[in-house]
N, C-alpha and C. Protein backbone atom coordinates (compact mmCIF):
# COMPACT_ATOMS: atom_id res chain seq x y z
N UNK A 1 82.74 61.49 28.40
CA UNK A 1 81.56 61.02 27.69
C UNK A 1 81.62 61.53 26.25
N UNK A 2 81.27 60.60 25.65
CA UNK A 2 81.35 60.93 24.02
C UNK A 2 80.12 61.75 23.71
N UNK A 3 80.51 62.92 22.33
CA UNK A 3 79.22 63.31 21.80
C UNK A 3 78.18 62.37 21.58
N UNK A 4 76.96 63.25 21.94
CA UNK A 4 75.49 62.08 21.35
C UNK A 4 74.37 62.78 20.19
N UNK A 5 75.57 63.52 19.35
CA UNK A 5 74.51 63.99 18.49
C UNK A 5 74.54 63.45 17.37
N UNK A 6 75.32 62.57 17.07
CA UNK A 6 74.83 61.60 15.48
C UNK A 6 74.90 60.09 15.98
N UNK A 7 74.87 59.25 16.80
CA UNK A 7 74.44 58.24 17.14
C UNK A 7 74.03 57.51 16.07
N UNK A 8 72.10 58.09 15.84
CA UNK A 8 71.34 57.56 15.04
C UNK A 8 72.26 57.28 13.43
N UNK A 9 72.43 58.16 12.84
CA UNK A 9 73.11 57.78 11.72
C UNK A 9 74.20 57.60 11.78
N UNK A 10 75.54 56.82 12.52
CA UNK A 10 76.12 56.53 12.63
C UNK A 10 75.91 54.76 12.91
N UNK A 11 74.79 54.33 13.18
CA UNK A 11 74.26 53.00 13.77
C UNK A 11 73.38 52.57 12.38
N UNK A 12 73.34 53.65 11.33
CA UNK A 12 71.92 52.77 10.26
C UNK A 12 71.07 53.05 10.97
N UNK A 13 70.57 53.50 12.96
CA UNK A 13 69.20 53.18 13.42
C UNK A 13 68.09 54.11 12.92
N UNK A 14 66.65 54.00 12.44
CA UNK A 14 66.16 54.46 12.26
C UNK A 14 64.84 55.17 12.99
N UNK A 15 64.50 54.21 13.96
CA UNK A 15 63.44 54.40 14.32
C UNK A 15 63.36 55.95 15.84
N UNK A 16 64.93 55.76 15.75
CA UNK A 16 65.12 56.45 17.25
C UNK A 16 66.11 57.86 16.70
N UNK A 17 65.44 59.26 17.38
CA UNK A 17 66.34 59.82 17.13
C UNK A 17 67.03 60.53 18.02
N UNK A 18 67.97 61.02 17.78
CA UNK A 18 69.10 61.80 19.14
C UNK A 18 69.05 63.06 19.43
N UNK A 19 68.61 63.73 20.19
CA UNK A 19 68.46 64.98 20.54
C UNK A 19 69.77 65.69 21.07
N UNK A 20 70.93 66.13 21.02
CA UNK A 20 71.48 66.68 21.50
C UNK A 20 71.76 67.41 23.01
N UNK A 21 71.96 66.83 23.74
CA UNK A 21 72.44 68.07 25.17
C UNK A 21 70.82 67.14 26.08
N UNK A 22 69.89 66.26 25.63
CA UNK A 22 69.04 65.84 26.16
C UNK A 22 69.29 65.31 27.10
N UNK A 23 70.24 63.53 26.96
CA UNK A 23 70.36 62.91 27.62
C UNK A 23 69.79 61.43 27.34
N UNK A 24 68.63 61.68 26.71
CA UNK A 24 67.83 59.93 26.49
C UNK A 24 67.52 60.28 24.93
N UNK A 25 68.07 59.00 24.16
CA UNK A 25 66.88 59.07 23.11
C UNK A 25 65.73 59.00 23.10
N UNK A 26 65.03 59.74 22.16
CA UNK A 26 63.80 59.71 21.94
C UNK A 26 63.73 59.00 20.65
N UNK A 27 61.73 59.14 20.17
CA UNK A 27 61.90 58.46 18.80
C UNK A 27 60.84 60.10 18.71
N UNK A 28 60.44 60.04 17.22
CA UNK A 28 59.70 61.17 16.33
C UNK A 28 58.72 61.46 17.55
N UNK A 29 57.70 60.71 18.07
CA UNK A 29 56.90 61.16 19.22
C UNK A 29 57.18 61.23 20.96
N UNK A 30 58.78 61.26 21.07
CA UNK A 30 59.43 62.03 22.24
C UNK A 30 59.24 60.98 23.04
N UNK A 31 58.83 59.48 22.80
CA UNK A 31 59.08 58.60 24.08
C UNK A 31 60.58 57.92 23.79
N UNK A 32 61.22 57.32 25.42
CA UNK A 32 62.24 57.62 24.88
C UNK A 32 62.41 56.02 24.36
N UNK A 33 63.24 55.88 23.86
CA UNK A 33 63.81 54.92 22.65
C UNK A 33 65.20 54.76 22.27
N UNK A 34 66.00 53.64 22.65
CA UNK A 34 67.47 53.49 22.57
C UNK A 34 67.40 53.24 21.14
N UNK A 35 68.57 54.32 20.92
CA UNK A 35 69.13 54.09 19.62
C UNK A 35 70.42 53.33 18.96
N UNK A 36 71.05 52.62 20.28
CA UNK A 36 72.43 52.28 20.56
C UNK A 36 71.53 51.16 19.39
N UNK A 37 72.72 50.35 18.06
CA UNK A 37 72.65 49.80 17.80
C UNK A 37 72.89 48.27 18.53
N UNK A 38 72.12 47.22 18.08
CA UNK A 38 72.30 45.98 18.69
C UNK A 38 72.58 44.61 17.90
N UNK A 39 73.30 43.51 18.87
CA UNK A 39 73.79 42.53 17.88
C UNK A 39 72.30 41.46 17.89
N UNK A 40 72.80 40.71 17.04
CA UNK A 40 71.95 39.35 16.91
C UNK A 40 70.96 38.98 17.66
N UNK A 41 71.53 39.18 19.05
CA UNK A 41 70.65 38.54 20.50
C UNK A 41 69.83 39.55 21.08
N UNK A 42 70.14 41.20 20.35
CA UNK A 42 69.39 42.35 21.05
C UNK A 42 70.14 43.30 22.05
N UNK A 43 71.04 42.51 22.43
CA UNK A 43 72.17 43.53 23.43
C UNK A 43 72.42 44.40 22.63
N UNK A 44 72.46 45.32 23.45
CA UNK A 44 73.15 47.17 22.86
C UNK A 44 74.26 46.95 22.95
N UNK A 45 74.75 47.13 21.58
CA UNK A 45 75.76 47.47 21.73
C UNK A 45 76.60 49.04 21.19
N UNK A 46 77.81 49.52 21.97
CA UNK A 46 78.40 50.73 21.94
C UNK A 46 77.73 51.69 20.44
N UNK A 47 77.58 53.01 20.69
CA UNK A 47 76.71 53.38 19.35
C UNK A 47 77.82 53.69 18.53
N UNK A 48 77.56 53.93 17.30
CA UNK A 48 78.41 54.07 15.86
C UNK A 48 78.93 52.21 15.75
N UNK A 49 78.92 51.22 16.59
CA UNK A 49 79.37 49.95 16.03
C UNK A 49 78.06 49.58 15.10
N UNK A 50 78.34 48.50 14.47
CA UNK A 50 77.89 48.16 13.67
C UNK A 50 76.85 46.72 14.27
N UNK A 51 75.55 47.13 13.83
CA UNK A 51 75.10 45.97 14.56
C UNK A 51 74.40 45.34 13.09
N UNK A 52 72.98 44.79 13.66
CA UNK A 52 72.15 43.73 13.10
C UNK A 52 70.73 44.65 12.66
N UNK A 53 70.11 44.39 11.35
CA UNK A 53 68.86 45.38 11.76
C UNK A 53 68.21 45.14 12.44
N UNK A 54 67.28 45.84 12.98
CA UNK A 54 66.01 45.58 13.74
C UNK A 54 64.90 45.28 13.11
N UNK A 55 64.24 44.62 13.49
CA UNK A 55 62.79 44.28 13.19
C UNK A 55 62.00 45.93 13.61
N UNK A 56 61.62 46.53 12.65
CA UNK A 56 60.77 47.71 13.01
C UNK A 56 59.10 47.16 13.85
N UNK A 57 59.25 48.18 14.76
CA UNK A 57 58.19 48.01 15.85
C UNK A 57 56.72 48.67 15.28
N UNK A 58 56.03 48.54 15.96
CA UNK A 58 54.47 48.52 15.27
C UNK A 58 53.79 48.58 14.08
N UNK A 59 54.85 47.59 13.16
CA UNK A 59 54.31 47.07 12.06
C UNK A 59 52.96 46.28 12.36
N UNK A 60 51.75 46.21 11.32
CA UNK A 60 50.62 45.44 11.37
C UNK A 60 50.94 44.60 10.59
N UNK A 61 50.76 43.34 10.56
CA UNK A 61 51.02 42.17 9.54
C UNK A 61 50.09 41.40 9.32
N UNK A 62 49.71 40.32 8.47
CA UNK A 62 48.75 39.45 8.45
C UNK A 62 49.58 38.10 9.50
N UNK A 63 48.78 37.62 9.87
CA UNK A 63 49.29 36.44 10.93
C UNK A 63 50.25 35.15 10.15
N UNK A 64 49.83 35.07 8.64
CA UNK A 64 50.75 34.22 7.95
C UNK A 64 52.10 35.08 7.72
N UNK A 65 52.24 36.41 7.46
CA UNK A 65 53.55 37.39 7.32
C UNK A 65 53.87 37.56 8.80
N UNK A 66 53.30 37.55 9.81
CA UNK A 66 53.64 37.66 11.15
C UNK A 66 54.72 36.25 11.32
N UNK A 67 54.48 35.06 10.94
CA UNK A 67 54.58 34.17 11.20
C UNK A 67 56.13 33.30 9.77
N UNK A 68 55.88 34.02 9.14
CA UNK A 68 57.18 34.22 8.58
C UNK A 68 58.35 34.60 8.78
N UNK A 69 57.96 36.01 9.14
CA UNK A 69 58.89 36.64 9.60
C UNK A 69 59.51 36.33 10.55
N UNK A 70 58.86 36.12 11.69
CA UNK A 70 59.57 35.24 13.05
C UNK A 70 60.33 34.46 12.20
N UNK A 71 59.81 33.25 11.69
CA UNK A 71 60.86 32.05 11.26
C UNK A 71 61.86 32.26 10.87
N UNK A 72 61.85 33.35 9.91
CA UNK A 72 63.15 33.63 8.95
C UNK A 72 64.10 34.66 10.41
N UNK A 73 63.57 35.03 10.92
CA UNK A 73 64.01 35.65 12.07
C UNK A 73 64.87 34.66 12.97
N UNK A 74 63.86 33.77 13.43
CA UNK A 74 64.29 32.56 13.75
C UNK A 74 65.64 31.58 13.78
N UNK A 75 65.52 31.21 12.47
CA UNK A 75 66.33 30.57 11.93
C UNK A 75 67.79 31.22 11.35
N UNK A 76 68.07 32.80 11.78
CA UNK A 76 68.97 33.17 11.63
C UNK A 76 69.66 33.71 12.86
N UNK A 77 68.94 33.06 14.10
CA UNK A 77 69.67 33.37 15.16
C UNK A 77 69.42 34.53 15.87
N UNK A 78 67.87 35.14 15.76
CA UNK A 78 68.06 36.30 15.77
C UNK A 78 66.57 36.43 16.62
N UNK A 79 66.50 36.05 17.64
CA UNK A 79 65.00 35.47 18.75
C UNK A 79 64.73 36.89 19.35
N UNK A 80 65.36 37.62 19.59
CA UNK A 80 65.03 39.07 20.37
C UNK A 80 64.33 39.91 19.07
N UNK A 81 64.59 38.99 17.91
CA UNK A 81 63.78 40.26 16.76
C UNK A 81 62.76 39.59 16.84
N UNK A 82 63.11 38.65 16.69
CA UNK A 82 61.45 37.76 16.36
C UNK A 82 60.78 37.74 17.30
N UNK A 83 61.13 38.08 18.57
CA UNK A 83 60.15 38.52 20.16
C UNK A 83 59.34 39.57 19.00
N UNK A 84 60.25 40.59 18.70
CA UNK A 84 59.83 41.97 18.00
C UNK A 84 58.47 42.04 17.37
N UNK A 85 58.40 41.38 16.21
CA UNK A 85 56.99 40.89 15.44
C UNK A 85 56.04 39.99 16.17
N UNK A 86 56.18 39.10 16.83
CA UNK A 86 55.34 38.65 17.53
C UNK A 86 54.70 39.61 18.89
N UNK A 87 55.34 40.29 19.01
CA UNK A 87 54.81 41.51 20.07
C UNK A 87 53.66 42.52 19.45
N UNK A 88 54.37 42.79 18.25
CA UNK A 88 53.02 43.21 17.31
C UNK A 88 52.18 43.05 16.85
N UNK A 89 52.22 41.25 16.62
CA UNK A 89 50.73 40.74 16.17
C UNK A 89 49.84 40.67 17.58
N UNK A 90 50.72 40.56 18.76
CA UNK A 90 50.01 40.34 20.10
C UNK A 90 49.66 41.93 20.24
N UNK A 91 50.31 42.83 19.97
CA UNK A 91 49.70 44.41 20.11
C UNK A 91 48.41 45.09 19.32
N UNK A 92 48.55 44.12 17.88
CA UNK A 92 48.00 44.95 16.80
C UNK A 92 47.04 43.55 16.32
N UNK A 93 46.91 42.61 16.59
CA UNK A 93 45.97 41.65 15.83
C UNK A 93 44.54 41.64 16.94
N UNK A 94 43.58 40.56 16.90
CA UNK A 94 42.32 40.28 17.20
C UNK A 94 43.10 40.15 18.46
N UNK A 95 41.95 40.64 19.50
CA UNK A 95 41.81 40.30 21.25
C UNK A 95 41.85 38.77 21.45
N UNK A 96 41.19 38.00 20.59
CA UNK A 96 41.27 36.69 20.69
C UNK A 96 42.14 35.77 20.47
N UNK A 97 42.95 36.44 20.01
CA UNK A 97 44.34 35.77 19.22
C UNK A 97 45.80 36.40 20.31
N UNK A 98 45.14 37.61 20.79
CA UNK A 98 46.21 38.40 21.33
C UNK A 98 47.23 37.35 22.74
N UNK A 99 46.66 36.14 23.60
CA UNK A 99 47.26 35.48 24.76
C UNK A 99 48.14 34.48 23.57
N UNK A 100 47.80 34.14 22.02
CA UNK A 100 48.88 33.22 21.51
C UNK A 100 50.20 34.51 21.06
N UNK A 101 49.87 35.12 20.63
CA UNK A 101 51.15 35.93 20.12
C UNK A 101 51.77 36.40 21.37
N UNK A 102 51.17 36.70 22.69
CA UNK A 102 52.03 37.01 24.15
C UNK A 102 52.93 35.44 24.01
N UNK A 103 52.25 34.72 24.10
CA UNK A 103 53.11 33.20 24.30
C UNK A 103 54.43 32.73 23.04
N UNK A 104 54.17 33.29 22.41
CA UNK A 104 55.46 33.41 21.03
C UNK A 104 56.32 34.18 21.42
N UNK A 105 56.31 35.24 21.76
CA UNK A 105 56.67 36.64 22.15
C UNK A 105 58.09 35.87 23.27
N UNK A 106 57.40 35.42 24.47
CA UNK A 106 57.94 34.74 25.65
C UNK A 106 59.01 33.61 25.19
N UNK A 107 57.89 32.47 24.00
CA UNK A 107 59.52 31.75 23.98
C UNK A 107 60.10 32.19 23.45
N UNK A 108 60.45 33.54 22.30
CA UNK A 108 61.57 33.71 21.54
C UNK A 108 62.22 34.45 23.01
N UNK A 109 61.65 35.33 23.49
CA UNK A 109 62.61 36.02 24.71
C UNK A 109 63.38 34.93 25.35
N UNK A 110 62.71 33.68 25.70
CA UNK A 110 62.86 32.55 26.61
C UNK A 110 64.46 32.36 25.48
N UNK A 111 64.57 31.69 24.71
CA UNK A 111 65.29 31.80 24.01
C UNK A 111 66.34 32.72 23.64
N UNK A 112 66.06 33.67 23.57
CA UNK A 112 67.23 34.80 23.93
C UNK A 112 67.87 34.97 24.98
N UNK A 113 67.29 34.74 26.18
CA UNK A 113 67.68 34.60 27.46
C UNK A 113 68.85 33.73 27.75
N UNK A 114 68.19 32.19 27.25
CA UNK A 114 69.37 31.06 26.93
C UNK A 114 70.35 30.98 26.66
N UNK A 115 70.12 31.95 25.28
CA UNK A 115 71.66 31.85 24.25
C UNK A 115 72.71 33.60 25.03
N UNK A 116 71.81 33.93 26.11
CA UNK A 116 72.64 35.20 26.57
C UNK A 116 73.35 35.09 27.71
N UNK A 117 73.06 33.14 28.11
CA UNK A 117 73.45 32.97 29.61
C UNK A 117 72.78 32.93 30.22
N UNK A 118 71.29 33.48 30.40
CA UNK A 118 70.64 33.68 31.34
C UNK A 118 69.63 32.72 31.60
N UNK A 119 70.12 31.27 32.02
CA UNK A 119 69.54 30.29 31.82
C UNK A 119 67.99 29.99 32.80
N UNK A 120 68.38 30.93 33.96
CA UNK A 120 67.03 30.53 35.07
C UNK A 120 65.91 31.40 34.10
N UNK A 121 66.37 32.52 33.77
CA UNK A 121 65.02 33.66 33.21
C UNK A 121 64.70 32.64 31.90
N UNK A 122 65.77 32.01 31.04
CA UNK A 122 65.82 31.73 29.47
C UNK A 122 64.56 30.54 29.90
N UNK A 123 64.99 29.55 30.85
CA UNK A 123 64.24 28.39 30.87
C UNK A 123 62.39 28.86 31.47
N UNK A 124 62.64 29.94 32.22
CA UNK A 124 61.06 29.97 32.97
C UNK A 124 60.61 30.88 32.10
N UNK A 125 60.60 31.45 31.02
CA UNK A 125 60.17 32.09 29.67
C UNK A 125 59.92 31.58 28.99
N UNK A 126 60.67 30.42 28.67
CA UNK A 126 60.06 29.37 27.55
C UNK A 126 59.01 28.54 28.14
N UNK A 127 59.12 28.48 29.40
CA UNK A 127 57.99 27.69 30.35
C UNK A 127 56.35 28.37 29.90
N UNK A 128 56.51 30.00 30.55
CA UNK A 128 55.53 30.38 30.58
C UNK A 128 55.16 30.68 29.44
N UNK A 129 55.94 30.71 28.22
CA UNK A 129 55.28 31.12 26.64
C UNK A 129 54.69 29.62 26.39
N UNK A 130 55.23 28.28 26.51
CA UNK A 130 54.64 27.50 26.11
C UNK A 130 53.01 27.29 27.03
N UNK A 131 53.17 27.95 28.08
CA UNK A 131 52.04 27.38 29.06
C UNK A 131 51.11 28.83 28.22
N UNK A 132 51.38 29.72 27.70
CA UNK A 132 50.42 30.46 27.44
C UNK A 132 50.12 30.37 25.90
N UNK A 133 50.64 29.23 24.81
CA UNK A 133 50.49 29.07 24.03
C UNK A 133 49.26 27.42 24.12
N UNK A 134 50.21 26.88 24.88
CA UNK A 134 48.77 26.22 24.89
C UNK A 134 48.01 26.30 25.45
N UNK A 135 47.46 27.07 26.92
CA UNK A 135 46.33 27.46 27.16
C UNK A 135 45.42 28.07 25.78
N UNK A 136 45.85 29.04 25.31
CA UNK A 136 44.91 29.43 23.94
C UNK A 136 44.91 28.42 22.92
N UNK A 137 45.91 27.47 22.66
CA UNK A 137 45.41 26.67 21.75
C UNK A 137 43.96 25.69 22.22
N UNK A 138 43.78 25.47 23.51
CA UNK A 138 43.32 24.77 24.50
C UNK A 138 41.17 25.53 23.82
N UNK A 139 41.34 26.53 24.27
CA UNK A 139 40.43 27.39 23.81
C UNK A 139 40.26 28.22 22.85
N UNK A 140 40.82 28.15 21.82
CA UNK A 140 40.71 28.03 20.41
C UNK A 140 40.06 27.39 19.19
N UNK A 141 39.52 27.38 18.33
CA UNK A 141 39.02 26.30 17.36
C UNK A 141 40.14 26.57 16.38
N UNK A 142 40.63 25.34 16.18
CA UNK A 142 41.43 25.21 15.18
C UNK A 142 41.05 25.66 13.86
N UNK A 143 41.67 25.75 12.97
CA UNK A 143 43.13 26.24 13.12
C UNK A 143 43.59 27.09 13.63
N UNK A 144 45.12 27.32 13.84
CA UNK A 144 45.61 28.42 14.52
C UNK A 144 45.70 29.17 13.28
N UNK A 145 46.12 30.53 13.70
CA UNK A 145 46.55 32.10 12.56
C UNK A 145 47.29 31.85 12.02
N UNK A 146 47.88 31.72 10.64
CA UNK A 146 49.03 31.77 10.13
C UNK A 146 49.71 30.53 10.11
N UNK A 147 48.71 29.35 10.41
CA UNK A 147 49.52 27.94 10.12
C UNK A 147 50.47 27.70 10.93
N UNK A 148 50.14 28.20 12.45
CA UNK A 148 51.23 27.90 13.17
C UNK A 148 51.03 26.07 13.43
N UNK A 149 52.00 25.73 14.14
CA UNK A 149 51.88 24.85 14.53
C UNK A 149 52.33 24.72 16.17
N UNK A 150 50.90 25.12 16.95
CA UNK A 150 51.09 25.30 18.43
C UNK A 150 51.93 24.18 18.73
N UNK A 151 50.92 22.67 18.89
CA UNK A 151 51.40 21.60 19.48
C UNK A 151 53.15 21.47 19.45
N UNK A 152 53.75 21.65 17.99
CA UNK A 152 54.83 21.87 17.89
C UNK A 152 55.71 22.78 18.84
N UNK A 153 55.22 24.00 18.94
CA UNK A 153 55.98 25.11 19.38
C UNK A 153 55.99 24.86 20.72
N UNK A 154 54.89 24.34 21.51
CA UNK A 154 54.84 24.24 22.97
C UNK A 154 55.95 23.09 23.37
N UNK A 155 55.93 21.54 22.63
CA UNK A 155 56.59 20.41 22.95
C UNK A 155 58.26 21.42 22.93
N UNK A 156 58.74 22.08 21.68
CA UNK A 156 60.02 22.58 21.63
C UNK A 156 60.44 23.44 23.01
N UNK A 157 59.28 24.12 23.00
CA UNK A 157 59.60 25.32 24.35
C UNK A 157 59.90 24.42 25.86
N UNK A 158 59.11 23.29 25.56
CA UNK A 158 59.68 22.69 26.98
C UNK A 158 60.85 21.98 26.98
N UNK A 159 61.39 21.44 25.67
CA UNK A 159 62.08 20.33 25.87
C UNK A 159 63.56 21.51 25.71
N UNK A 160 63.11 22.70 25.18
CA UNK A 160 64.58 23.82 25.09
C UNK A 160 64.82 23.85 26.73
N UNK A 161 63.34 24.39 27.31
CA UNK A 161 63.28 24.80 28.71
C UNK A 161 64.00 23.55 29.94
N UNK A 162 64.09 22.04 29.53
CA UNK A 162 64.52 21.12 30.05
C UNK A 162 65.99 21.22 29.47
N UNK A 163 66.45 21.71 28.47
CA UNK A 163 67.45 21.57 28.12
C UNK A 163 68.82 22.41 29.15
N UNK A 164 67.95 23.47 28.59
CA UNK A 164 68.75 24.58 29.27
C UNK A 164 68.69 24.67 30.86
N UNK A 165 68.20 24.12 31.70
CA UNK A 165 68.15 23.81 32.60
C UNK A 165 68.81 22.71 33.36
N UNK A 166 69.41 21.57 32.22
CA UNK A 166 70.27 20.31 32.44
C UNK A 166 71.62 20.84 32.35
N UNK A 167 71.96 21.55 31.12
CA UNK A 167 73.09 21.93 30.33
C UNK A 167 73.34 23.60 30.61
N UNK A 168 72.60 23.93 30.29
CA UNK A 168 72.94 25.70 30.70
C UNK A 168 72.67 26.30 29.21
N UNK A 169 73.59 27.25 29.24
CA UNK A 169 73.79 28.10 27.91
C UNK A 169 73.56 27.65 26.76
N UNK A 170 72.56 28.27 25.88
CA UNK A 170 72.24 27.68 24.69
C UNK A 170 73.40 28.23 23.45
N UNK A 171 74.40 27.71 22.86
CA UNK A 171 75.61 28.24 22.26
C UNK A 171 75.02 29.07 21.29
N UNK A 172 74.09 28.44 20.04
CA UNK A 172 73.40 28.91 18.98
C UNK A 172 72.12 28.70 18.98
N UNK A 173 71.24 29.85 18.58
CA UNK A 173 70.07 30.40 18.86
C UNK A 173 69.72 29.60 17.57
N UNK A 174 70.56 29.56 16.45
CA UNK A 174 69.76 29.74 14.99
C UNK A 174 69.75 27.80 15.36
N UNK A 175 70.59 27.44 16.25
CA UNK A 175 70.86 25.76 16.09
C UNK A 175 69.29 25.32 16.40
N UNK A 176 68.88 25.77 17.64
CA UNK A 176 68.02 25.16 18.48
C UNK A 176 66.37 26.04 18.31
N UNK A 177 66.37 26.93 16.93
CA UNK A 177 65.35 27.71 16.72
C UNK A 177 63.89 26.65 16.31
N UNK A 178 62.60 26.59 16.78
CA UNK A 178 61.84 26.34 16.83
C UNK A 178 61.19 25.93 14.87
N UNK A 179 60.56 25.23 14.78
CA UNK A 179 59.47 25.21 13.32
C UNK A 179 58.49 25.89 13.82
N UNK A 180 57.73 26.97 13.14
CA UNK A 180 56.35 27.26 13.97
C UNK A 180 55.79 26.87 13.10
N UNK A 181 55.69 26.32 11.98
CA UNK A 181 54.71 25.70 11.04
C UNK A 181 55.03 24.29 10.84
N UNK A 182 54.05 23.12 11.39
CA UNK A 182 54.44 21.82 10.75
C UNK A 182 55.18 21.52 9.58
């Protein structure tokens, strides 16, 4: 077994740090927290390689910067980060808003799932994010936060979720990445 006492700065990771002779990373408040750097899709990969940054976790955002960020996240192939921020606006925004950002959250996972192979989990993730995106759009007054564009995001999540279910493996994440804004 290899040393595990520089990990963290050997990976760029920041959020997680390595305790020596411990056994698990931790982060600054001792829960534990992998520091193994990761590629594109979120898989860990071996520490000191070189991965992808992370989307830092319990950032607060406004729902239009929430909703950016995913995209640009998005559109670079990179759905396990953009789970990332959408987990936060569902952690850290209004109670009322909180069942649409769970349902964003799901299809980017749903989506990561896809492009990782994992086509039964990839397709019934995008299922249940779209079914929990439009349930709240359902009971919502328009507009949505941040100019999403539900109707949009739900039709994509199913027709990915039919996809990947005909065909299998989604090759490129950034190919088949969603508009969340009309």
């Amino acid at each position: 077994m290899e040393p595990r006492d520089d990990r963290s700065a050997e990976s760029g990771e920041e959020r997680a740090a390595v305790r020596p002779g411990r056994g698990r990373d931790r982060d600054a408040e001792g829960r534990a927290r992998n520091a193994r750097p990761r590629d594109g899709l979120g898989r860990p990969l071996p520490y000191g390689a070189p991965g992808v940054p992370r989307a830092p976790e319990g950032v607060v955002r406004t729902a239009g910067a929430s909703v950016d960020e995913a995209q640009e996240l998005l559109r670079a192939g990179r759905p396990f980060h953009a789970h990332e921020v959408f987990e936060d606006a569902w952690k850290s925004g209004p109670a009322e808003q909180r069942a649409l950002w769970r349902g964003l959250a799901q299809t980017a996972v749903g989506l990561t799932h896809a492009a990782r192979g994992n086509t039964t989990g990839g397709a019934r993730l995008l299922r249940r994010g779209a079914d929990g995106v439009e349930r709240w759009a359902a009971s919502a007054a328009p507009p949505a936060p941040g100019g999403l564009d539900t109707g949009g995001v739900v039709a994509w999540a199913r027709a990915l979720a039919e996809r990947v279910d005909a065909e299998g493996q989604v090759a490129d994440a950034a190919a088949v990445a969603p508009e969340l804004r009309a």
